[in-house]
Protein backbone atom coordinates (compact mmCIF):
# COMPACT_ATOMS: atom_id res chain seq x y z
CA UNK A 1 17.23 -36.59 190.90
CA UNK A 2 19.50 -34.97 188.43
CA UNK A 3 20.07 -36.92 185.13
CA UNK A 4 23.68 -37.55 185.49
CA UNK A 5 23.28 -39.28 188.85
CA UNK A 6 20.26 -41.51 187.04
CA UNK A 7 22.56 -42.25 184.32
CA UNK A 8 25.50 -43.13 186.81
CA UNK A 9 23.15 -45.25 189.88
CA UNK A 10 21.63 -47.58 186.46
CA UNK A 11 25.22 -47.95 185.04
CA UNK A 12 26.29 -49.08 189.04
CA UNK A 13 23.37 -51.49 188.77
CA UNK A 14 24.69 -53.13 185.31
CA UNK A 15 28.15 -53.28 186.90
CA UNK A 16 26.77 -55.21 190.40
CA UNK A 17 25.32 -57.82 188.23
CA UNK A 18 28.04 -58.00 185.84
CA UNK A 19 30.67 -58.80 188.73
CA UNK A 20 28.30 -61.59 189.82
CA UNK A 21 27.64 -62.88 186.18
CA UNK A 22 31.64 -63.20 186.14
CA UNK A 23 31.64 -65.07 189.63
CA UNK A 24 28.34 -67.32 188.38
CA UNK A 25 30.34 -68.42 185.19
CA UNK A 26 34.08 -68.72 187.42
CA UNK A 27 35.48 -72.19 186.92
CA UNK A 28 36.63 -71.58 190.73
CA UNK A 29 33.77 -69.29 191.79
CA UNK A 30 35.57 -70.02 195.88
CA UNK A 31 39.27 -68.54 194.43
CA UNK A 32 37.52 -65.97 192.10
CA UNK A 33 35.76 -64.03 195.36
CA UNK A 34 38.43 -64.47 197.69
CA UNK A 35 41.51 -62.78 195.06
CA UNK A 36 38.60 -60.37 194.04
CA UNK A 37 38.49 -59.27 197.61
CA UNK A 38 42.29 -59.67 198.20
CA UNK A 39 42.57 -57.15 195.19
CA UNK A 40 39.81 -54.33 195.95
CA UNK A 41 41.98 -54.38 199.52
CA UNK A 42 44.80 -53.89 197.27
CA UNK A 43 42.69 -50.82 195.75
CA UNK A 44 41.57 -49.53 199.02
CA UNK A 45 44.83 -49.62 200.89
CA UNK A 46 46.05 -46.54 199.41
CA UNK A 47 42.78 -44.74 200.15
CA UNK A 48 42.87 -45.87 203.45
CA UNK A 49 46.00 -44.81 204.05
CA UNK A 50 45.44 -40.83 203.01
CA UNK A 51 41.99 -40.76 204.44
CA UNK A 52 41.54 -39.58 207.72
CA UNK A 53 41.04 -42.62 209.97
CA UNK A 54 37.82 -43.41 211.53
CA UNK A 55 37.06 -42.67 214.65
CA UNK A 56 37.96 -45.87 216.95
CA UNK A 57 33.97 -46.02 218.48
CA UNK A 58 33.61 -47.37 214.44
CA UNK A 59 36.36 -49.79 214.62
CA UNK A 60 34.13 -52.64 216.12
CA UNK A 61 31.61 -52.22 213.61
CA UNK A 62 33.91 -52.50 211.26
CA UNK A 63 35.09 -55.86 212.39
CA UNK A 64 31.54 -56.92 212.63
CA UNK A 65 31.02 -55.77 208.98
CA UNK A 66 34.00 -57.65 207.45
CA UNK A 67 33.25 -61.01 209.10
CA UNK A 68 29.92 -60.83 207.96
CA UNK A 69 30.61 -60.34 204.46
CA UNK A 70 33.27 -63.18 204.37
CA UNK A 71 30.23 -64.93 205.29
CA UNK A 72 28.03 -63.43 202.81
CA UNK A 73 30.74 -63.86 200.39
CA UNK A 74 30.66 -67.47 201.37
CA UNK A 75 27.31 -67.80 200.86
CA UNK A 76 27.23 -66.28 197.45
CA UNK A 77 29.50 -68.65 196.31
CA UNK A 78 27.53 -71.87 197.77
CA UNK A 79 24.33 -70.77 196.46
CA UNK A 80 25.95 -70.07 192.49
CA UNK A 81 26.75 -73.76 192.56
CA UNK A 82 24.02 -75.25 191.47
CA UNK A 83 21.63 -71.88 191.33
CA UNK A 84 21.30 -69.94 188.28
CA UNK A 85 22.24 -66.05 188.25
CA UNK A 86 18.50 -64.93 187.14
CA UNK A 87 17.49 -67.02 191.00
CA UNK A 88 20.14 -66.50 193.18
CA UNK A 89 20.69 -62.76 192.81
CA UNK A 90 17.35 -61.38 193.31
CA UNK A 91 16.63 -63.69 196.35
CA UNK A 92 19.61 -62.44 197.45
CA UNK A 93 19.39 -58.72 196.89
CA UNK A 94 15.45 -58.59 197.17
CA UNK A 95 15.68 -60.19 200.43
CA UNK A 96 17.94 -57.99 202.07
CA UNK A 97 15.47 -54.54 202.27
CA UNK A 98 12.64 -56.79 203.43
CA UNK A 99 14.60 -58.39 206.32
CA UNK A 100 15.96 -54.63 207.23
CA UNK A 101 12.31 -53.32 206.99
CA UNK A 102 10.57 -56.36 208.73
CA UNK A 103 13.67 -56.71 211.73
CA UNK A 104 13.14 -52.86 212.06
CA UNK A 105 9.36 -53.27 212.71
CA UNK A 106 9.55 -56.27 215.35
CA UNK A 107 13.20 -54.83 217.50
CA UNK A 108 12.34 -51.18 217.03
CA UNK A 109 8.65 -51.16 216.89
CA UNK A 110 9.08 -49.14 213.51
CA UNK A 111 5.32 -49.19 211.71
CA UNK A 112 5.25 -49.51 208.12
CA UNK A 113 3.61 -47.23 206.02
CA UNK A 114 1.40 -48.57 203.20
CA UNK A 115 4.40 -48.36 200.81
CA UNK A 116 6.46 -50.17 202.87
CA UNK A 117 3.92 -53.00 203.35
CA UNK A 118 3.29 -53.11 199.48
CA UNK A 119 7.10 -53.56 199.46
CA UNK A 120 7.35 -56.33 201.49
CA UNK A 121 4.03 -58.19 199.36
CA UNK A 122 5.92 -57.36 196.30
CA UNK A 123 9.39 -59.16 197.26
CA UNK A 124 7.67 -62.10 199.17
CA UNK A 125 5.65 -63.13 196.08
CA UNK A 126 8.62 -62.69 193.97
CA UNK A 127 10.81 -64.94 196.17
CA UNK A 128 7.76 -67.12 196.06
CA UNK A 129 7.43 -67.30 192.11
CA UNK A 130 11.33 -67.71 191.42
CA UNK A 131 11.63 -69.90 194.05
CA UNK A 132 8.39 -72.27 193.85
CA UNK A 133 7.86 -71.98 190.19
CA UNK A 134 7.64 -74.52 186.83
CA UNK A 135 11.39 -75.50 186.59
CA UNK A 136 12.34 -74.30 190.24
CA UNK A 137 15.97 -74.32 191.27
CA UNK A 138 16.97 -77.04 193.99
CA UNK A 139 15.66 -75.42 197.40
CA UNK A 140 19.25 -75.66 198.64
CA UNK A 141 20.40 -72.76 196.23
CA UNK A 142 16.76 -71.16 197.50
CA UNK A 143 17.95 -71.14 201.04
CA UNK A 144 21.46 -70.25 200.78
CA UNK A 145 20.37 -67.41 198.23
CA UNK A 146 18.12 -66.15 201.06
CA UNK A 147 20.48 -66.75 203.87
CA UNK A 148 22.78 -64.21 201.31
CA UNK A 149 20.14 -62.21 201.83
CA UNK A 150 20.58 -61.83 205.25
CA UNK A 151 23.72 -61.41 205.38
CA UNK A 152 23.28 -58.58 203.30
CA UNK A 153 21.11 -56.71 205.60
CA UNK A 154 22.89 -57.35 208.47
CA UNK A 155 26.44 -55.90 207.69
CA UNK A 156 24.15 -53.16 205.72
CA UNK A 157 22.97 -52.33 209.17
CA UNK A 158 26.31 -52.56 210.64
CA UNK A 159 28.05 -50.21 208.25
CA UNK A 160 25.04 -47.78 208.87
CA UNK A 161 25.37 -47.73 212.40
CA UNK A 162 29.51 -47.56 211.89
CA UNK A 163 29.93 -45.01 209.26
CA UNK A 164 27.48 -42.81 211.59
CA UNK A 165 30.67 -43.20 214.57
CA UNK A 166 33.16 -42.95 212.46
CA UNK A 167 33.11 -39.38 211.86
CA UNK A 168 34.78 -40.18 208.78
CA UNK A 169 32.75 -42.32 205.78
CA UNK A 170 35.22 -42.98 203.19
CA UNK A 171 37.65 -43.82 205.48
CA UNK A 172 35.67 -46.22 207.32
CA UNK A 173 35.05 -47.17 203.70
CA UNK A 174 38.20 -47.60 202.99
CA UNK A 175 39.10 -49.83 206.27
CA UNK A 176 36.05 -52.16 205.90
CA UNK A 177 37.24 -53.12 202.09
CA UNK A 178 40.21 -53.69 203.53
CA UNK A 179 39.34 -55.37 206.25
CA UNK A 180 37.32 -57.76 204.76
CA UNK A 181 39.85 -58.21 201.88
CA UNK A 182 42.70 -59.42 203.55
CA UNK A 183 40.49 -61.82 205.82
CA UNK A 184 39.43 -63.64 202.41
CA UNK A 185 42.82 -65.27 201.47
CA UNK A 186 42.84 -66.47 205.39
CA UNK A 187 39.60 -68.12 205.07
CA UNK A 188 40.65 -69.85 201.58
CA UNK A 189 43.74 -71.12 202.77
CA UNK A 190 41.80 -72.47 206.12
CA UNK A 191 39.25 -73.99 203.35
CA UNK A 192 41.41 -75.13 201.14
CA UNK A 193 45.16 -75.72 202.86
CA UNK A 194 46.79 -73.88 200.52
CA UNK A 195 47.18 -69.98 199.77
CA UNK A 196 44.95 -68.81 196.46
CA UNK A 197 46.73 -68.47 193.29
CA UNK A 198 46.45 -68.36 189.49
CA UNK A 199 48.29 -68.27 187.02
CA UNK A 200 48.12 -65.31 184.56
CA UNK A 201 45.39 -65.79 182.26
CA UNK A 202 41.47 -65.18 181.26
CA UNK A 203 40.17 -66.36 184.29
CA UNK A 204 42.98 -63.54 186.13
CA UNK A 205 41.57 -61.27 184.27
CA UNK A 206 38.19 -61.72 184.55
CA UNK A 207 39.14 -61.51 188.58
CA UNK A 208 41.03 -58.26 188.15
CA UNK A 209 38.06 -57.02 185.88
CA UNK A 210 35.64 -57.96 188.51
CA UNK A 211 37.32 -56.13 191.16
CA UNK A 212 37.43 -53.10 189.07
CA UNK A 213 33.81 -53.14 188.42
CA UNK A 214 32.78 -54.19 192.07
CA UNK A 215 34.67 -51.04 193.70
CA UNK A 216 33.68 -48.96 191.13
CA UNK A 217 29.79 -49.76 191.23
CA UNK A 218 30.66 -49.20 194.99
CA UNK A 219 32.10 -45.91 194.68
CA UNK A 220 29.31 -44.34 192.29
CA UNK A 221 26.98 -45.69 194.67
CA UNK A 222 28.39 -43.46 197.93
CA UNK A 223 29.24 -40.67 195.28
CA UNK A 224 25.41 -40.39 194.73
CA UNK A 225 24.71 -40.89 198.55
CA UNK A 226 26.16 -37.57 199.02
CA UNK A 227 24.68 -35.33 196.56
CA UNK A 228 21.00 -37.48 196.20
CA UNK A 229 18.54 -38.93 199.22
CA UNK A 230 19.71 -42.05 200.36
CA UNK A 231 16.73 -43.60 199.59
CA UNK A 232 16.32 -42.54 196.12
CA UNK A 233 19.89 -43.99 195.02
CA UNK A 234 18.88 -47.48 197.01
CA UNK A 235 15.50 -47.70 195.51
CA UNK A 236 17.45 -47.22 191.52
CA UNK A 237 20.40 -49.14 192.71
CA UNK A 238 17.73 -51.95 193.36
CA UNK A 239 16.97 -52.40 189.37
CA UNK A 240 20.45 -54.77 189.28
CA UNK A 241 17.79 -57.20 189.99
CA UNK A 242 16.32 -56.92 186.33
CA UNK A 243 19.59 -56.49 185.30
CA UNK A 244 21.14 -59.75 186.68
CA UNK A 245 17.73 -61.83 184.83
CA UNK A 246 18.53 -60.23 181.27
CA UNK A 247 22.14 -60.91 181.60
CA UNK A 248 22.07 -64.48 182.44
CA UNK A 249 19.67 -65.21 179.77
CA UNK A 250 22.02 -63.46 177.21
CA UNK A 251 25.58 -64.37 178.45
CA UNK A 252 24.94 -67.76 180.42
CA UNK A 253 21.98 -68.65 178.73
CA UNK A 254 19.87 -69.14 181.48
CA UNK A 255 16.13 -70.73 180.42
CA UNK A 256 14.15 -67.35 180.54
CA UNK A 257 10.74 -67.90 181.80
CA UNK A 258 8.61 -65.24 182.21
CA UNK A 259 7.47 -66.52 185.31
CA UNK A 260 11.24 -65.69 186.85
CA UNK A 261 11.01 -62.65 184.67
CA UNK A 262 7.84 -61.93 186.41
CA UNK A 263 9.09 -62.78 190.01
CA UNK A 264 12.56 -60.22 189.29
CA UNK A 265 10.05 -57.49 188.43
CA UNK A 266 8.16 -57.60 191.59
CA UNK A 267 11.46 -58.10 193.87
CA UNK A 268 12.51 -55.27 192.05
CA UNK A 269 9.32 -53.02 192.27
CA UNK A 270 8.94 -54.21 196.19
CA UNK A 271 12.81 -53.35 196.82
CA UNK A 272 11.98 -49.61 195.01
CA UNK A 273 8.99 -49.48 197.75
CA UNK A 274 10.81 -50.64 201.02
CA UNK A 275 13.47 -48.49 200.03
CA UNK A 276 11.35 -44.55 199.41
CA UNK A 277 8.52 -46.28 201.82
């Protein structure tokens, strides 16, 4: 892998995190996700509109895909209630290439190879020692953070399947961010009775900022896809994980344990082995 695509896959890594530090410390983490998706639809739009459209075979994939991460997005923001960013985000991310890899063996009879099965070791005992440990989280956050997970894998497996029909990926790109954009300020007014808003300030920044980073992690991430194996930019995208623990001890000061700093390495090491395994 060439050294500028290294450089550019860790710095997408640092941005995923950041984005969900920002949503972990939101005084409104519901209204920060749903204008953060209302404005990367914003982004897209004009992308989508110059992009040759995906093929219509894709379209119910995409539909699939954007309800599922309104879900997902829901999810996220239940489990940051009362879970910490240094828990939460590796169950959540770890989770996600174990489910894929475990789903794929029992539906499509796919055999792991050693790597793989060290993988899946790796992540369960690091769910297991963030999750179970001396000054666990609440098992609530634990379970939502691992439903999150599945979400993950399943509209990851949706846009896979998708992008493949479309005949066009950054269109279908495109479409899906919108998509599931403009569903978000639907599913906060049907929350909440009332359209999202706020008012010009820090916290609209720190929205607008987090869109920013979360479509740009996103496209550095398919701009690596094309010139790098697939797995190779997943397995390095995977070391958000350590990123996410170091960043909530420093900016939300998290209690930093090196149990949990423990349990992110091996989610992180067994994410790296699901993904070239």
């Amino acid at each position: 892998m060439a050294p500028l695509v290294i450089a550019l896959v860790l710095g997408s890594a640092v941005l995923h995190a950041s984005w969900n530090a920002m949503l972990r410390a939101g005084a409104d983490r519901l209204q920060f996700m749903m204008l953060m998706g209302g404005l990367c639809a914003a982004a897209a739009l004009p992308v989508a509109a110059i992009a040759p459209h995906p093929a219509m075979t894709s379209w119910p994939y995409l539909a699939a895909s954007a309800v599922l991460q309104v879900g997902y997005s829901l999810l996220l923001v239940r489990a940051y209630r009362e879970g910490h960013l240094a828990h939460v985000y590796p169950i959540a991310r770890g989770s996600a290439p174990l489910l894929v890899t475990l789903a794929a063996a029992v539906v499509a009879g796919e055999h792991l190879a050693p790597l793989g099965l060290l993988g899946v070791v790796l992540v369960s005992c690091g769910i297991v020692a963030i999750a179970f440990g001396r000054g666990r989280p609440d098992l609530v956050s634990s379970a939502f953070a691992l439903t999150c997970g599945g979400f993950i894998a399943s509209y990851m497996v949706v846009d896979g399947l998708g992008v493949r029909a479309s005949g066009h990926p950054i269109g279908y790109a495109a479409w899906q961010e919108v998509a599931h954009g403009a569903l978000m300020p639907l599913v906060f007014a049907g929350l909440r009775g009332r359209w999202p808003t706020m008012p010009v300030n820090r916290e609209f920044a720190k929205v607008c900022l987090g869109a920013v980073i979360s479509v740009l992690a996103y496209g550095v991430v398919l701009w690596a896809m094309s010139r790098t194996a697939m797995g190779q930019v997943s397995a390095l995208r995977e070391t958000s994980i350590l990123f996410a623990a170091v960043i909530g001890a420093v900016f939300l000061k998290e209690p930093f344990t090196l149990r949990r700093l423990a349990g992110a390495a091996m989610i992180a090491g067994g994410a790296v082995a699901l993904s070239v395994g």
